[in-house]
Protein backbone atom coordinates (compact mmCIF):
# COMPACT_ATOMS: atom_id res chain seq x y z
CA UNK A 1 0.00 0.00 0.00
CA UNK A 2 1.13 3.52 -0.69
CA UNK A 3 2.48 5.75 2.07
CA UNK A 4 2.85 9.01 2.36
CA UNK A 5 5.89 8.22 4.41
CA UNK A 6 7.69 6.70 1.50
CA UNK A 7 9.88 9.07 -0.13
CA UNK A 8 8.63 8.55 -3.61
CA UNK A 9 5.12 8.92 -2.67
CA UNK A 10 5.71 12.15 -1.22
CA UNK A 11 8.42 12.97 -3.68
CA UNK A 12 4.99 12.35 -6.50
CA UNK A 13 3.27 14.66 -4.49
CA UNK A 14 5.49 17.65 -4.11
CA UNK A 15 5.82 17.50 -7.84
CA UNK A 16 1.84 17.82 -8.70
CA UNK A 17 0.92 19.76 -6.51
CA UNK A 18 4.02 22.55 -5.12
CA UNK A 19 3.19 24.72 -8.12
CA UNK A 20 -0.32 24.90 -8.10
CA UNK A 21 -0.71 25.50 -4.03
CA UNK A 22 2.00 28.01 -4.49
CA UNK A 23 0.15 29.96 -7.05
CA UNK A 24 -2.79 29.69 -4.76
CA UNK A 25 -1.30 30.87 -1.79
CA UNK A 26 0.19 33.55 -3.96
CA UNK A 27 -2.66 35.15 -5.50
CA UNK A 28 -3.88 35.51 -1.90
CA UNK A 29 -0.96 37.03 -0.34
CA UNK A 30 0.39 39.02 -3.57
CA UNK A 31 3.84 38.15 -1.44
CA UNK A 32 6.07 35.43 -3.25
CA UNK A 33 8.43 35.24 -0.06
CA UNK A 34 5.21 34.86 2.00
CA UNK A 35 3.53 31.78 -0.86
CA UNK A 36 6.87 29.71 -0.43
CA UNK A 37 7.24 30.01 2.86
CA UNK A 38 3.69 28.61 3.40
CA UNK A 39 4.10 26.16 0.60
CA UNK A 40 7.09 24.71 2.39
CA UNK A 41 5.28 25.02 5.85
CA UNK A 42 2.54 23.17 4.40
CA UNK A 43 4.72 20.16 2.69
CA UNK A 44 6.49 19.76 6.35
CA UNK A 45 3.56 19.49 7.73
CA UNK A 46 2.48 16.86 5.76
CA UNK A 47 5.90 15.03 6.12
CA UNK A 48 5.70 15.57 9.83
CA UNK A 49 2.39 13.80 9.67
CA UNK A 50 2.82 11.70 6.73
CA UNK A 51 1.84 8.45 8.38
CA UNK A 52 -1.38 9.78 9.21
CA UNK A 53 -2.47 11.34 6.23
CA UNK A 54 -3.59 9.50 3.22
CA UNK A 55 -1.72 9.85 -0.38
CA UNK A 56 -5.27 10.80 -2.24
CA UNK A 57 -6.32 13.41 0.97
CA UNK A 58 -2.42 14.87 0.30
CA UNK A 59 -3.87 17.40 -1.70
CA UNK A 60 -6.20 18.72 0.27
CA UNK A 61 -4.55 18.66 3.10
CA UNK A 62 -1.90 21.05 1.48
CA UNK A 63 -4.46 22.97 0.65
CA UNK A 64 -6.44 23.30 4.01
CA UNK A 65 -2.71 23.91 5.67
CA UNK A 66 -1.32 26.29 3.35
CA UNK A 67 -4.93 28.29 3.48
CA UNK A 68 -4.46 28.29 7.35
CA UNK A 69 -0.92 29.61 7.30
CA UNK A 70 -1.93 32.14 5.29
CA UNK A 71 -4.96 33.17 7.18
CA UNK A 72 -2.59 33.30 10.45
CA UNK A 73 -0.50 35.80 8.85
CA UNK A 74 -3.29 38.09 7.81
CA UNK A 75 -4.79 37.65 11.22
CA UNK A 76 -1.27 39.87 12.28
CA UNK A 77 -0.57 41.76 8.74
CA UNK A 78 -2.76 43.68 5.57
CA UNK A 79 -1.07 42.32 2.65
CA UNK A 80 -1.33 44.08 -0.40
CA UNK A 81 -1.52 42.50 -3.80
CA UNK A 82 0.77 43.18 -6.33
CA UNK A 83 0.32 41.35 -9.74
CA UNK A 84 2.91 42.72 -11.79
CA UNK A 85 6.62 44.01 -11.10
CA UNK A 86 7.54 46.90 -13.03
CA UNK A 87 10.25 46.41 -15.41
CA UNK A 88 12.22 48.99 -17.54
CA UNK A 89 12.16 47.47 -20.99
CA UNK A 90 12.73 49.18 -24.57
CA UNK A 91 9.74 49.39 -26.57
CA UNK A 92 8.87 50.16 -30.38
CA UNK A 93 5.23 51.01 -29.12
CA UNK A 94 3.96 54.74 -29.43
CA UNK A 95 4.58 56.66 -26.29
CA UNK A 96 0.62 57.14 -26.43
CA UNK A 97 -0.07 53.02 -26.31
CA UNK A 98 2.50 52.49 -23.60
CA UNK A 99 0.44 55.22 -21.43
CA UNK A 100 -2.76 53.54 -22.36
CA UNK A 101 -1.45 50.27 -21.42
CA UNK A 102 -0.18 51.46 -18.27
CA UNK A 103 -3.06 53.18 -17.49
CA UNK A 104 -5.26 50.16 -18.56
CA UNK A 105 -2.97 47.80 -16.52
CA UNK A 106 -3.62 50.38 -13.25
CA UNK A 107 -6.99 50.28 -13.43
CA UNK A 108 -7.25 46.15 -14.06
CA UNK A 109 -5.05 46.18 -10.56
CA UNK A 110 -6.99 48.81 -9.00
CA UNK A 111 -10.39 46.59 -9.81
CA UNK A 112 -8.24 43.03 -8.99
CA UNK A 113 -7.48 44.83 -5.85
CA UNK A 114 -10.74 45.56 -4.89
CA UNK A 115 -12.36 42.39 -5.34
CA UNK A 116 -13.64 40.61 -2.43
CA UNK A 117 -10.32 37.85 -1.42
CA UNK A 118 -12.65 34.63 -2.54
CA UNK A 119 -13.38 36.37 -5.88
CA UNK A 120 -10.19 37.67 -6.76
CA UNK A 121 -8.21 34.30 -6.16
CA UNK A 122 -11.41 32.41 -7.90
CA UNK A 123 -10.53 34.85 -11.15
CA UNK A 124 -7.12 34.28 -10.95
CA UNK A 125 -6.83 30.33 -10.98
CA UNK A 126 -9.28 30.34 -13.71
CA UNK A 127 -8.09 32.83 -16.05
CA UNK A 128 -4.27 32.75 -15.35
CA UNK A 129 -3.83 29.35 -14.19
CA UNK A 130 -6.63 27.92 -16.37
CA UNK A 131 -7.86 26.00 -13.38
CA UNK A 132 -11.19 24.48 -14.05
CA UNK A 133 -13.97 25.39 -11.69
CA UNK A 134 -14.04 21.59 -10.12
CA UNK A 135 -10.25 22.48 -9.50
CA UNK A 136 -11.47 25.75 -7.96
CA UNK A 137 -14.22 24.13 -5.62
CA UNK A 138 -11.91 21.44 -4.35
CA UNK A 139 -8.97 24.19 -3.50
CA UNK A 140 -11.12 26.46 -1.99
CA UNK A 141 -13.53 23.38 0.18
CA UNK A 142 -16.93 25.18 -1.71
CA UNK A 143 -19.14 23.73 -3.82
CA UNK A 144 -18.63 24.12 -8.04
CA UNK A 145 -21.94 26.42 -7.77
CA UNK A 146 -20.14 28.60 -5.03
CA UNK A 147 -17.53 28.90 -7.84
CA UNK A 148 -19.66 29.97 -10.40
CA UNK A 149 -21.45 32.74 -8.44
CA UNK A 150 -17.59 34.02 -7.45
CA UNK A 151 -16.71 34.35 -10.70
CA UNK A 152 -20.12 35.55 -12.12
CA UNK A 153 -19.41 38.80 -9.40
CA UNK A 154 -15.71 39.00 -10.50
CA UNK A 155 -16.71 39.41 -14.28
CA UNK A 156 -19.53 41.50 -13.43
CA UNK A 157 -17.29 44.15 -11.31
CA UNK A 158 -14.79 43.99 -13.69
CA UNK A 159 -16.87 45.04 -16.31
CA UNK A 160 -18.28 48.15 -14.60
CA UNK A 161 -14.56 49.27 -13.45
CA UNK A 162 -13.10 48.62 -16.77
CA UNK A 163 -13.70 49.38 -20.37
CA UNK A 164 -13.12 46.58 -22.68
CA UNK A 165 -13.02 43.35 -20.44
């Protein structure tokens, strides 16, 4: 029987999943340091208490752990979320379009920002990690419907921030 225990069981576990529960983590902190640190929390954790935890409730349990670090730390800090870094590149676009774009990019952080938590980090798995909503539901420990109502209110907010969304 498989073991959480074994190395390569855990080992197969690390690699599905580390990504994905960072990026979750992530797009609720907006604090890379502050996503690995609770990914790797969360992954001790589960080594620490590998022979109690099943290999097909591994995921979740990352999950449910990493979710709990993070809510301890906003329990003693605001966090604000930051998307994008700036970066000084050379560009061959008008000086008008690069305004535009920056302007346009403000506003789509200004209206991420503002989302309620739940909605923002529903948007964000879907559309930039491509997660499915099933994916979605599982991560978050809500129903798919739950899902689709959080990103139904994303969309619609969106909209009424931002022109051509």
């Amino acid at each position: 029987m498989n073991n959480v225990c074994e190395e390569q069981v855990f080992s197969s576990i690390f690699k599905a999943n580390s990504k994905t529960v960072f990026n979750y983590i992530y797009y609720k902190f907006g604090n890379e340091e502050k996503a690995h640190d609770a990914v790797q929390e969360a992954f001790v954790k589960l080594w620490e208490n590998c022979a109690k935890v099943m290999p097909e409730k591994a995921k979740s349990y990352l999950y449910t752990v990493a979710n709990n670090l993070y809510l301890n730390v906003i329990k003693a800090e605001k966090v604000r979320l930051k998307y994008a870094k700036p970066t000084l590149e050379i560009s061959n676009e008008s000086p008008e379009f690069l305004l535009e774009e920056k302007e346009y990019q403000q506003k789509l952080d200004n209206a991420l920002n503002n989302l309620p938590e739940n909605q923002r980090t529903t948007f964000l798995l879907n559309r930039i990690d491509g997660k499915k909503y099933a994916e979605i539901a599982e991560m978050e420990g809500v129903s798919v419907k739950a899902i689709e109502k959080r990103m139904h209110l994303a969309l619609k907010t969106l909209r009424e921030q931002i022109d051509g969304i």
